[in-house]
Every structure is written in C-alpha cells, then in structure tokens.
C-alpha atoms as a PDB file:
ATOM      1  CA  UNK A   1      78.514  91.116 105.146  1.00  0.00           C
ATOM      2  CA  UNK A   2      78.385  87.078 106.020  1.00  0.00           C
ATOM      3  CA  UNK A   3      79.581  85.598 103.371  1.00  0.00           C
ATOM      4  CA  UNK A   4      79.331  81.932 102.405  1.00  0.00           C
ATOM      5  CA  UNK A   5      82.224  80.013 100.025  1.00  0.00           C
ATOM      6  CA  UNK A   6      80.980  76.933  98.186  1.00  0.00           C
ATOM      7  CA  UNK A   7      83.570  74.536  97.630  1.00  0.00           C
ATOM      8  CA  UNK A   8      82.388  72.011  95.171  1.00  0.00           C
ATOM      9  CA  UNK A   9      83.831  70.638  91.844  1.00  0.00           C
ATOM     10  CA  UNK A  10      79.997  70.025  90.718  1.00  0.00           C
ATOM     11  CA  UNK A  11      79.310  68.115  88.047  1.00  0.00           C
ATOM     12  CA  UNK A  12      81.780  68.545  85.334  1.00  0.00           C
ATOM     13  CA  UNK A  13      80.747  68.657  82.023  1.00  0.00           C
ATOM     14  CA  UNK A  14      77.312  69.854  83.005  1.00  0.00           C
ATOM     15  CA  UNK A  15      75.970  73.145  83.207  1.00  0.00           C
ATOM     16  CA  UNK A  16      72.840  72.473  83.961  1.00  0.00           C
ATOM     17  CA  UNK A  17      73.628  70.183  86.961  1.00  0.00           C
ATOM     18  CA  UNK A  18      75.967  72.863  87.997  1.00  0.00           C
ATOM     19  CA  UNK A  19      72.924  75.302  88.140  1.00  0.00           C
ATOM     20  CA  UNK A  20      71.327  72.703  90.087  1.00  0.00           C
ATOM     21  CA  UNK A  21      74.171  72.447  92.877  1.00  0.00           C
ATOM     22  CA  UNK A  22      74.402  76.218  92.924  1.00  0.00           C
ATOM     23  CA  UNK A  23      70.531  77.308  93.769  1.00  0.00           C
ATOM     24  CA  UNK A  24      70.739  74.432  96.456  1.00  0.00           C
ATOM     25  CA  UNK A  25      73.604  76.071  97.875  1.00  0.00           C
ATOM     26  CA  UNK A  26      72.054  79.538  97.405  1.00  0.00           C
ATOM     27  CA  UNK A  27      69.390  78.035  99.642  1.00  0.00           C
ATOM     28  CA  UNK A  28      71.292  77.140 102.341  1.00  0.00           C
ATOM     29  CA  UNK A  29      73.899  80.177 102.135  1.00  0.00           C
ATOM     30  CA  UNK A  30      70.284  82.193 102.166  1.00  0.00           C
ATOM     31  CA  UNK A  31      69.061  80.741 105.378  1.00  0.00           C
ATOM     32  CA  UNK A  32      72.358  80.808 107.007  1.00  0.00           C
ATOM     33  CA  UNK A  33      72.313  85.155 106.610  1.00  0.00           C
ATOM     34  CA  UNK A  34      74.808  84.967 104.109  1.00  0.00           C
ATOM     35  CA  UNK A  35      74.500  88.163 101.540  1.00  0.00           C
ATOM     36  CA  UNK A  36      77.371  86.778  98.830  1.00  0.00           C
ATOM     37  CA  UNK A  37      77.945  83.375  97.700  1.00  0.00           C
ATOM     38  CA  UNK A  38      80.930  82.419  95.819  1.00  0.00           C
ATOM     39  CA  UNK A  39      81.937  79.462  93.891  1.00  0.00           C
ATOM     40  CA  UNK A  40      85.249  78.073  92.332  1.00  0.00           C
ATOM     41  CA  UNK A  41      86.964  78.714  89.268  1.00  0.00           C
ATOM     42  CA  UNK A  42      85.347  77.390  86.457  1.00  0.00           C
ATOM     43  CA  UNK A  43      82.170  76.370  88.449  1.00  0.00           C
ATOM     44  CA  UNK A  44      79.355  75.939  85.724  1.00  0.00           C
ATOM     45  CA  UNK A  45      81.260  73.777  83.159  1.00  0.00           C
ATOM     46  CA  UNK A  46      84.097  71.952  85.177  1.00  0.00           C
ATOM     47  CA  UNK A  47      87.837  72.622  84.999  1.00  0.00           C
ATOM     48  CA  UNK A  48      89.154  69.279  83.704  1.00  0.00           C
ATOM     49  CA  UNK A  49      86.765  69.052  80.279  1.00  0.00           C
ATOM     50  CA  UNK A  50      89.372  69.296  77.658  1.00  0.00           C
ATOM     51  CA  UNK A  51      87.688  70.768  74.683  1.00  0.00           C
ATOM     52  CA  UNK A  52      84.483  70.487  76.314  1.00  0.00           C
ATOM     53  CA  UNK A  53      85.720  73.751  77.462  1.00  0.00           C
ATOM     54  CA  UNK A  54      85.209  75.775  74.163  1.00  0.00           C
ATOM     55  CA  UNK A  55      81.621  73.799  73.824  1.00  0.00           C
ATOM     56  CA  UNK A  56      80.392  75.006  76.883  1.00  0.00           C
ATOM     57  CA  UNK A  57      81.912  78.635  76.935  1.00  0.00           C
ATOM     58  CA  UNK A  58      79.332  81.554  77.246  1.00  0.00           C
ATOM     59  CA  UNK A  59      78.978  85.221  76.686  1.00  0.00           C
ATOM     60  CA  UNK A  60      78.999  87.007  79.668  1.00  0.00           C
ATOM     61  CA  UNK A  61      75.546  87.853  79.747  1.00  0.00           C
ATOM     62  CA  UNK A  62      74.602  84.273  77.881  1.00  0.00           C
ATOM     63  CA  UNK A  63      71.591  81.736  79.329  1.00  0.00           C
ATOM     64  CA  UNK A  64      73.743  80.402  82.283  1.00  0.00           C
ATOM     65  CA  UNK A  65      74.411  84.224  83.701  1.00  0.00           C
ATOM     66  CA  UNK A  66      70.410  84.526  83.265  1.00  0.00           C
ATOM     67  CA  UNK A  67      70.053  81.910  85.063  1.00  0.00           C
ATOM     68  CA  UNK A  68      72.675  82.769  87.844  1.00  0.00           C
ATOM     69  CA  UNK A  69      70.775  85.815  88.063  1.00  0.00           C
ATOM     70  CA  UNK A  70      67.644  84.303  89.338  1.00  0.00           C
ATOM     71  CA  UNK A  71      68.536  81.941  91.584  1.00  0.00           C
ATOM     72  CA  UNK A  72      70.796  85.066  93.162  1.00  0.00           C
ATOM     73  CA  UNK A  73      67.566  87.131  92.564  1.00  0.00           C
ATOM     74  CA  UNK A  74      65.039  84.270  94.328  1.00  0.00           C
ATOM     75  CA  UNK A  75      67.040  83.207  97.251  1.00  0.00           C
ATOM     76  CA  UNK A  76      68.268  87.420  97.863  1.00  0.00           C
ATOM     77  CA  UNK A  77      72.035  86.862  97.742  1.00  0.00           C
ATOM     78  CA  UNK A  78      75.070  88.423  95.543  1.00  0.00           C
ATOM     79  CA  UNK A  79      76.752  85.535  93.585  1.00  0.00           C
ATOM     80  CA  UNK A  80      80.060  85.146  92.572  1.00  0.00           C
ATOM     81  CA  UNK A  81      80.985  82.348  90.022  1.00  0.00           C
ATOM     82  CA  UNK A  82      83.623  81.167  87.703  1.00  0.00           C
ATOM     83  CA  UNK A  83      82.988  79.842  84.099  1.00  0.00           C
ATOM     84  CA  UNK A  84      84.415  80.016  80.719  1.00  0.00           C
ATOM     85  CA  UNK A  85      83.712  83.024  79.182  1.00  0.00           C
ATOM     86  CA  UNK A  86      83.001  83.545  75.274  1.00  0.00           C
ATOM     87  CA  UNK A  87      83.462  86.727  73.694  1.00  0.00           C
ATOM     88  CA  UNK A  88      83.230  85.702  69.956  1.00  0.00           C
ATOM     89  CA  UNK A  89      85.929  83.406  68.499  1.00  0.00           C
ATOM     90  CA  UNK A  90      87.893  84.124  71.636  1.00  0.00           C
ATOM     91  CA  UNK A  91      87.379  82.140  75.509  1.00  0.00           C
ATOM     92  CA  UNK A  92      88.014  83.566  78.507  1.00  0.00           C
ATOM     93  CA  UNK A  93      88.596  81.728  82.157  1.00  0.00           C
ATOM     94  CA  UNK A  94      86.140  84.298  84.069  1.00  0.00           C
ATOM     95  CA  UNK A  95      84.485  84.851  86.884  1.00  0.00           C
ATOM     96  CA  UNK A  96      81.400  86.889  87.543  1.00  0.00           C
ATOM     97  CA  UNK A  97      79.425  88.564  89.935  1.00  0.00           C
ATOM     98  CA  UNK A  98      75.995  89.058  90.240  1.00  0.00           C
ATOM     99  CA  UNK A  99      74.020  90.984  92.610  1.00  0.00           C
ATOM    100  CA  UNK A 100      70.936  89.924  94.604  1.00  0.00           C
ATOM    101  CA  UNK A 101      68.369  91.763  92.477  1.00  0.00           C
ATOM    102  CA  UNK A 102      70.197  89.668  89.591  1.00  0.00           C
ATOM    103  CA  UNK A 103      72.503  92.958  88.353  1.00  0.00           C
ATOM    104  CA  UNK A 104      75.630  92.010  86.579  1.00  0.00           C
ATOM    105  CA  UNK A 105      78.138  94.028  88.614  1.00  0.00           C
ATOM    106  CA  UNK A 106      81.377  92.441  87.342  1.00  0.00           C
ATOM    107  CA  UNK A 107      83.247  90.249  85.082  1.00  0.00           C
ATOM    108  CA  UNK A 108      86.884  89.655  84.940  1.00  0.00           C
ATOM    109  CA  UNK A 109      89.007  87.770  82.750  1.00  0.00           C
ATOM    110  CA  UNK A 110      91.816  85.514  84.262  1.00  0.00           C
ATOM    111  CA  UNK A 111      94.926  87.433  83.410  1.00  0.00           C
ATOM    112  CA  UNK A 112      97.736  84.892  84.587  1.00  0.00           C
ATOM    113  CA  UNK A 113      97.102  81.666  83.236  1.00  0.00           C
ATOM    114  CA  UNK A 114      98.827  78.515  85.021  1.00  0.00           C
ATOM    115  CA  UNK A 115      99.866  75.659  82.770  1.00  0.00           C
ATOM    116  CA  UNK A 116      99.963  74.202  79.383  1.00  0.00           C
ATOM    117  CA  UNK A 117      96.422  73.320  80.134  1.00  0.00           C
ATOM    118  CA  UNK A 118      95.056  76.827  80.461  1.00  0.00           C
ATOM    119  CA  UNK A 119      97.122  78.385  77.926  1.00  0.00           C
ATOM    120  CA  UNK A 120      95.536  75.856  75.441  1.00  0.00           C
ATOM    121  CA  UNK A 121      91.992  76.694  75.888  1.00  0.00           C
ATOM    122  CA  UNK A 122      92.131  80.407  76.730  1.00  0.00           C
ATOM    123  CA  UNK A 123      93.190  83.918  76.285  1.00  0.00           C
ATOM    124  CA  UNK A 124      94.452  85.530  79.595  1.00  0.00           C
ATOM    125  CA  UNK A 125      92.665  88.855  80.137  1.00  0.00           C
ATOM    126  CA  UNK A 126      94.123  92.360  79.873  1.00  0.00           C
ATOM    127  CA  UNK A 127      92.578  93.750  83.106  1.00  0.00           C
ATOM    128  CA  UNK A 128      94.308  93.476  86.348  1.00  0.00           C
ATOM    129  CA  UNK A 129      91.629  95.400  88.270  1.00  0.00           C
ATOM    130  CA  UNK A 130      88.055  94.879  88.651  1.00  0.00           C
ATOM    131  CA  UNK A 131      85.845  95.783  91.296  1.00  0.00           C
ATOM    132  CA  UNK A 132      81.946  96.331  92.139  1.00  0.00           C
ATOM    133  CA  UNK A 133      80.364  97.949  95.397  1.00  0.00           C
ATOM    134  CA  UNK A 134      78.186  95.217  96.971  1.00  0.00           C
ATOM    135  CA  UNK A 135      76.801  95.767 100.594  1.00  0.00           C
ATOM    136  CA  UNK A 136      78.767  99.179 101.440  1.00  0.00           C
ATOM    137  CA  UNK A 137      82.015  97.241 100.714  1.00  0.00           C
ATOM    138  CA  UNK A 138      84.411  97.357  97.210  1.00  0.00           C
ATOM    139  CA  UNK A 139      84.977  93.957  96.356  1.00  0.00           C
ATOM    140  CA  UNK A 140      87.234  92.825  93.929  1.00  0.00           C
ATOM    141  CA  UNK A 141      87.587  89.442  91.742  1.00  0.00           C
ATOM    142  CA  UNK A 142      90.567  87.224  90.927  1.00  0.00           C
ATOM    143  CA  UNK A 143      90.985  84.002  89.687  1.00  0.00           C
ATOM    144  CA  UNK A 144      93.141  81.357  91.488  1.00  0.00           C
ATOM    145  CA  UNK A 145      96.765  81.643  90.210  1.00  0.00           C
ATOM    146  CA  UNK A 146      96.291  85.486  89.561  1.00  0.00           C
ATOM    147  CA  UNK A 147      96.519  86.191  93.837  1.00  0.00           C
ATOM    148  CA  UNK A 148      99.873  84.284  93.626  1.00  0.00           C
ATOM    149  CA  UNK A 149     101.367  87.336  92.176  1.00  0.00           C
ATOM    150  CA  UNK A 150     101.587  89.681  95.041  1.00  0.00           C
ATOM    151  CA  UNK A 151     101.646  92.748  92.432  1.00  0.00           C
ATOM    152  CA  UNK A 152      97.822  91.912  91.822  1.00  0.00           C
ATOM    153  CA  UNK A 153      96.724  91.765  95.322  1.00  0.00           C
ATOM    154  CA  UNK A 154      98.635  95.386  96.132  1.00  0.00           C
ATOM    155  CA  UNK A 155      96.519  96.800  93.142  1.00  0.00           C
ATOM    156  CA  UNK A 156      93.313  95.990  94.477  1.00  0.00           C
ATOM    157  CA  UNK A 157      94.672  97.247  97.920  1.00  0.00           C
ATOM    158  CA  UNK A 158      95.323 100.418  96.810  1.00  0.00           C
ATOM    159  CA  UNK A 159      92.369 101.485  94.704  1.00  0.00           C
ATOM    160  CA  UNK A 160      90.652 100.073  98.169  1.00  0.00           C
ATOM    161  CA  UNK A 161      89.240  96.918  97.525  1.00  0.00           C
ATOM    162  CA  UNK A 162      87.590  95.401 100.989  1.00  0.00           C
ATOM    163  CA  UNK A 163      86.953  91.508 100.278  1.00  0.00           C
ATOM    164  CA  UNK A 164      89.056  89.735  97.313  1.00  0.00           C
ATOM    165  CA  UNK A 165      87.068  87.143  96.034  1.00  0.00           C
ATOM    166  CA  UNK A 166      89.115  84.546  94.655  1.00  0.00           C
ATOM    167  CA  UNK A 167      87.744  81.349  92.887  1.00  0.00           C
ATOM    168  CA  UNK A 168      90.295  78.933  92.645  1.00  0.00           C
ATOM    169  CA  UNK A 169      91.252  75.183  90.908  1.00  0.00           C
ATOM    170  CA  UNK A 170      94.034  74.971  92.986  1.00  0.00           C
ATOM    171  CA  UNK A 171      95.118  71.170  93.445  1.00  0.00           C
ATOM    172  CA  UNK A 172      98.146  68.763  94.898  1.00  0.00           C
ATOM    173  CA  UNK A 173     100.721  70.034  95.644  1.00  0.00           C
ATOM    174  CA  UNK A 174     100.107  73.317  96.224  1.00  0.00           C
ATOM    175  CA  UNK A 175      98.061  73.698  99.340  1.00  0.00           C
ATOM    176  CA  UNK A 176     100.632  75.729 101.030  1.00  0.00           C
ATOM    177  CA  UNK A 177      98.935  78.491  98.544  1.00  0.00           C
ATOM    178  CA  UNK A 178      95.570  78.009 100.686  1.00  0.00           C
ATOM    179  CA  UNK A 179      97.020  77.590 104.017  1.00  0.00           C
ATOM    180  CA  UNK A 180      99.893  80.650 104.250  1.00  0.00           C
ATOM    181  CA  UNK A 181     100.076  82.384 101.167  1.00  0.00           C
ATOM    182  CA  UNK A 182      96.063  83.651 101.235  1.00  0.00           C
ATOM    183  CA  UNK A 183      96.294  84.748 104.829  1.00  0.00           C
ATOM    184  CA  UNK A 184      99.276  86.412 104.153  1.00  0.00           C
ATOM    185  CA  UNK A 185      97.605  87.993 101.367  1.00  0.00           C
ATOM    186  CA  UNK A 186      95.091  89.772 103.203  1.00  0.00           C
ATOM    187  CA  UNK A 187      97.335  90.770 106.113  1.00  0.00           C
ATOM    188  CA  UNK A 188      99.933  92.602 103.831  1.00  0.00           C
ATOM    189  CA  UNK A 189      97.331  94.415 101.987  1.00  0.00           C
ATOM    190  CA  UNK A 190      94.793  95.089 104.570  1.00  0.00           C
ATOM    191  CA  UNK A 191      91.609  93.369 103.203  1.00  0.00           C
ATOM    192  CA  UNK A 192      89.470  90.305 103.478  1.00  0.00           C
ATOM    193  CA  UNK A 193      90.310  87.298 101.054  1.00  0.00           C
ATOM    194  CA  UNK A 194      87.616  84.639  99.632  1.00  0.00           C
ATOM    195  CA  UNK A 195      89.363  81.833  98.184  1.00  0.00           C
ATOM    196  CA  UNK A 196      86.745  79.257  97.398  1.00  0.00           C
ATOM    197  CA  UNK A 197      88.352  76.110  95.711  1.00  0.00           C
ATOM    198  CA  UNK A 198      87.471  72.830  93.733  1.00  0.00           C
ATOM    199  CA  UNK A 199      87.618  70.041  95.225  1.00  0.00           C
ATOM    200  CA  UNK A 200      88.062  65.975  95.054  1.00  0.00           C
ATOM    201  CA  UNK A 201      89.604  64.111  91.992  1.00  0.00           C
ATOM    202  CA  UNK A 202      88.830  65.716  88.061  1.00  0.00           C
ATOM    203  CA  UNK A 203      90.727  64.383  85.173  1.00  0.00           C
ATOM    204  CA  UNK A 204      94.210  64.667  85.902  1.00  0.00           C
ATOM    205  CA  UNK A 205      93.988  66.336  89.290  1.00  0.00           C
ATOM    206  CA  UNK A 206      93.462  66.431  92.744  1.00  0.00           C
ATOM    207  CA  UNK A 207      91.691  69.942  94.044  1.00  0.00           C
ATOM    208  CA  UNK A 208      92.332  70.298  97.988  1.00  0.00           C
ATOM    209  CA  UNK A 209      89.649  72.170  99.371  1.00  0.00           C
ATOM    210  CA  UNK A 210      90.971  74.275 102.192  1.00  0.00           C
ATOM    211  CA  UNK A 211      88.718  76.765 101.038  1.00  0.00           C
ATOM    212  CA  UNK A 212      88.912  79.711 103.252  1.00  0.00           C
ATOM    213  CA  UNK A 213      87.585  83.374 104.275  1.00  0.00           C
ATOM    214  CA  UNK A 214      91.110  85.415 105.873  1.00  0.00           C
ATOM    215  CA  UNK A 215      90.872  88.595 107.915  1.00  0.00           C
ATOM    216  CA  UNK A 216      93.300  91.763 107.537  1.00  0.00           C
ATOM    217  CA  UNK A 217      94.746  90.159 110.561  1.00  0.00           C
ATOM    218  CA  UNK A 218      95.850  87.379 108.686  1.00  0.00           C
ATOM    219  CA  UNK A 219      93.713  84.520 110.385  1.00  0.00           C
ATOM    220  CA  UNK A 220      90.387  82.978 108.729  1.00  0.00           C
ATOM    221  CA  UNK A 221      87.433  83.297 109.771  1.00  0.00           C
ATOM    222  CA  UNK A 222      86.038  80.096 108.471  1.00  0.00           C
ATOM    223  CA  UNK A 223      88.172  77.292 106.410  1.00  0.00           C
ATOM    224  CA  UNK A 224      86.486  74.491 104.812  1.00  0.00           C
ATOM    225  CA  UNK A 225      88.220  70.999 105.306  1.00  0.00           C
ATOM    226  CA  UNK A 226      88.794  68.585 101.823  1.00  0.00           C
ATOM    227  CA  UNK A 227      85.179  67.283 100.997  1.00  0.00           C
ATOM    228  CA  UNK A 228      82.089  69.039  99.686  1.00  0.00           C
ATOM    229  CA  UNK A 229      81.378  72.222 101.998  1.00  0.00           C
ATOM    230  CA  UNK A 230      79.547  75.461 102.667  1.00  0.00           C
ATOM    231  CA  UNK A 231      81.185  77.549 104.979  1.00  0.00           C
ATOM    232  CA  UNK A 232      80.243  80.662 106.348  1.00  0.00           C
ATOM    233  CA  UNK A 233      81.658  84.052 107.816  1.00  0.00           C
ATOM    234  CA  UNK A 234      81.593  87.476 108.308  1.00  0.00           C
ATOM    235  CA  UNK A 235      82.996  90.364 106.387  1.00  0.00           C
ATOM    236  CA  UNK A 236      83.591  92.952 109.135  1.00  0.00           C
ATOM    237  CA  UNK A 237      84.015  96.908 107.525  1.00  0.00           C
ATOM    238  CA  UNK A 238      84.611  98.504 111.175  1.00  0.00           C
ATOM    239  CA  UNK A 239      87.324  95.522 112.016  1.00  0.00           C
ATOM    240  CA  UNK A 240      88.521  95.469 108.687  1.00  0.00           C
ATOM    241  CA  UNK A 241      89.071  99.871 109.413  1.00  0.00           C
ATOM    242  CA  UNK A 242      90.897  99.467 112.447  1.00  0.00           C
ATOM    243  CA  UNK A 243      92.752  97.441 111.092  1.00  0.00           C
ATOM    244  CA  UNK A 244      94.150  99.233 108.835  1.00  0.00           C
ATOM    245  CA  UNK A 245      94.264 102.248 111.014  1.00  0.00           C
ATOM    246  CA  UNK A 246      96.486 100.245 112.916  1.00  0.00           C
ATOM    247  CA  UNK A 247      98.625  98.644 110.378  1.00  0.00           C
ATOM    248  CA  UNK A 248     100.997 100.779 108.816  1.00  0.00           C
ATOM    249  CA  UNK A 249     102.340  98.452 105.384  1.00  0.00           C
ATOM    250  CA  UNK A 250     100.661 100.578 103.017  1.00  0.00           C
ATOM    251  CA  UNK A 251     101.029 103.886 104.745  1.00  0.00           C
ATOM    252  CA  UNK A 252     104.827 103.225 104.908  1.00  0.00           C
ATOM    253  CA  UNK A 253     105.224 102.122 101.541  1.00  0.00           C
ATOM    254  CA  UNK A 254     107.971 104.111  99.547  1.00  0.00           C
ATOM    255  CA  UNK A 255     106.814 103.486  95.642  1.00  0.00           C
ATOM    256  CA  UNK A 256     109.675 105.551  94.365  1.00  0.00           C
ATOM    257  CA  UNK A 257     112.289 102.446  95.474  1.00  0.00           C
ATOM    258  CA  UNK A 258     109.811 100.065  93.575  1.00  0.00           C
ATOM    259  CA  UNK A 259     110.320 101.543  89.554  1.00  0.00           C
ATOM    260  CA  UNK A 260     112.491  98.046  89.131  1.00  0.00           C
ATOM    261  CA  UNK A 261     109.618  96.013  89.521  1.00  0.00           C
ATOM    262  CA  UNK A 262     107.957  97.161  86.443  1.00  0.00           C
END
C-alpha cells in the first residue's frame, strides 16, 4: 500500500485552514497512488495553542472528523490524523483514522504524555493497542512519545500489526528519535513504521521534520528533509513476510525471563 506522510505544522490555531492544507495534500497524495495519508500529532488545531487546545477539542465523530471523512472519501484515500479529542468534560491528544469511503476505523488516545505541557491540557488514554485492517494490512496508531517506549511497539508486534502509524510533535533536541530510534523500531519488531512529524518553529518549539516511512529491515523507504513535505512510499506485505520469516527476534523471544518488566 503506497503510503504518503504529510509533514506540516499547518496553521495553528485554525481548523479550518488545517482542513484546507489537508484536502490539498489528499490531492496530491491521490495522484501520486498513495492509498493512506497521514498527518502529525495534533494536525487540525496546532500543538503549541495553550488553552486554545480545550476550545478547539472535538468528539471523535464531531464536524472536523465529517469533514476528514470527505475529503478521504473525494480524493479515495485512508486518512490518518491527529487532533484533540473531546469526550465530555475530558480532552484527549488523539489520532484517527479514516478510511477512503469515509469509515471511522480507529481512534486512539495518547497514553504516554511528554511534558508539563501535555499533562496540563490532557488525559493520557487507557488503551495501549489499537488497530484497524486497511488494504489487506493491520495497521496500528501511536502518538509520538508513546513509540519511545519499546513495550508499546512489541504489543502491536505481537497481536500483528503491519504499518505503525505514528504522528508525532517531536522537536529540538530529539531528532535522534527520528533518525535511529524509529528504524530500529520497525526492525526489532518486524513491521513498517510511519512517523509523520511537525515541523518549523510553534510557540516554544522547534519541530524537525525528518519525517520518515522505515522497513522491517530497518532502513526507510522515504524520509522527508526539515521544511514542508509530502513524501511517498510503499508498504510492501510480501517483503514485509519474508522478512519476518527470516528474522527470528520474536520467534526467539523467551517471555517467561521478562515477568520483571511488568
């Protein structure tokens, strides 16, 4: 399945604008073959808005996810797309993903939240795993800090997960997280990784870009540089098989060692 990552900050503050950056994207992911689009963490609203944040927040199947759905319904393409999520008095930093006939499929909830920032505006979520079939693959959903922990990425590995899609905030000085850790990622667990990231100056912080799609071999397959970007690659089920045919991590694993961790 090609897949395109959109790494933009948008316009913060600005839902509708956002809406306006994503169909134009959708467009050109669209004509490029792509069949899932994904966008950062916290994509329709912004990530640096303060208590904008709790303004803007949504329900999950609110206007902007109506609207989501038809631009992924009118250009033929599975979206994926962060936003804050409101689920009466309580907001959520979620991500969602919609399917090209404009089905919900999934929602998760950010479940590690990273910094005073974050723990001020939401409540982490209470469910590790989420997943959705899209294309003849399982794909799975984190948000940004969440694939740090490599207890969340072995979860999705073994209940099968195929491509991790990961919007992300990440910013200065952590770029190390784009450039070895997400590779790593997907080599250890035997699955494809979309980390699409903000980008360019926001309030207090810098977002680096680096956006990038990595193989179970550990290499991407397309990596954005530091300005606005589409990129676009290819999610590969009978590489991604071999693969693991051939690597032997989670065939070798001995869980009975591992009670400690938990």
């Amino acid at each position: 399945m090609r897949t395109a990552l959109l790494q933009s900050s948008g316009r913060p503050g600005s839902t509708a604008e956002n809406l306006q950056v994503l169909d134009a994207a959708a467009g050109r992911a669209a004509a490029a073959g792509a069949g899932l689009m994904a966008a950062p963490e916290m994509f329709l609203t912004g990530y640096a808005i303060g208590d904008d944040i709790a303004r803007l927040a949504e329900p999950a199947d609110g206007e902007s996810a109506d609207a989501v759905a038809e631009i992924a319904t009118r250009h033929g393409l599975a979206i994926a797309y962060g936003y804050p999520e409101r689920d009466g008095e309580t907001v959520y930093n979620s991500a969602q993903l919609i399917s090209a006939d404009g089905t919900r499929l999934a929602n998760y909830r950010k479940t590690h939240l990273f910094g005073c920032a974050e723990r001020e505006h939401f409540t982490p979520g209470e469910q590790s795993l989420v997943q959705a079939r899209l294309g003849g693959l399982t794909v799975g959903l984190m948000i940004c800090y969440d694939v740090e922990f490599p207890e969340n990425a072995r979860a999705h590995a073994l209940a099968g997960t195929d491509l991790l899609v990961v919007p992300t905030a990440n910013m200065h000085p952590f770029q190390f997280v784009a450039e070895s850790m997400v590779p790593v990622r997907a080599w250890e667990n035997q699955m494809y990784v979309a980390y699409v990231n903000r980008v360019g100056h926001e309030g207090e912080f810098e977002f680096f870009g680096l956006s990038a799609l990595a193989g179970p071999d550990g290499i991407a397959r397309s990596r954005a540089g530091r300005g606005e970007e589409l990129v676009v690659a290819d999610v590969d089920p009978a590489f991604l098989a071999a693969s693991r045919e051939a690597n032997p991590y989670l065939k070798d694993r001995r869980p009975g060692l591992y009670g400690s961790l938990v």
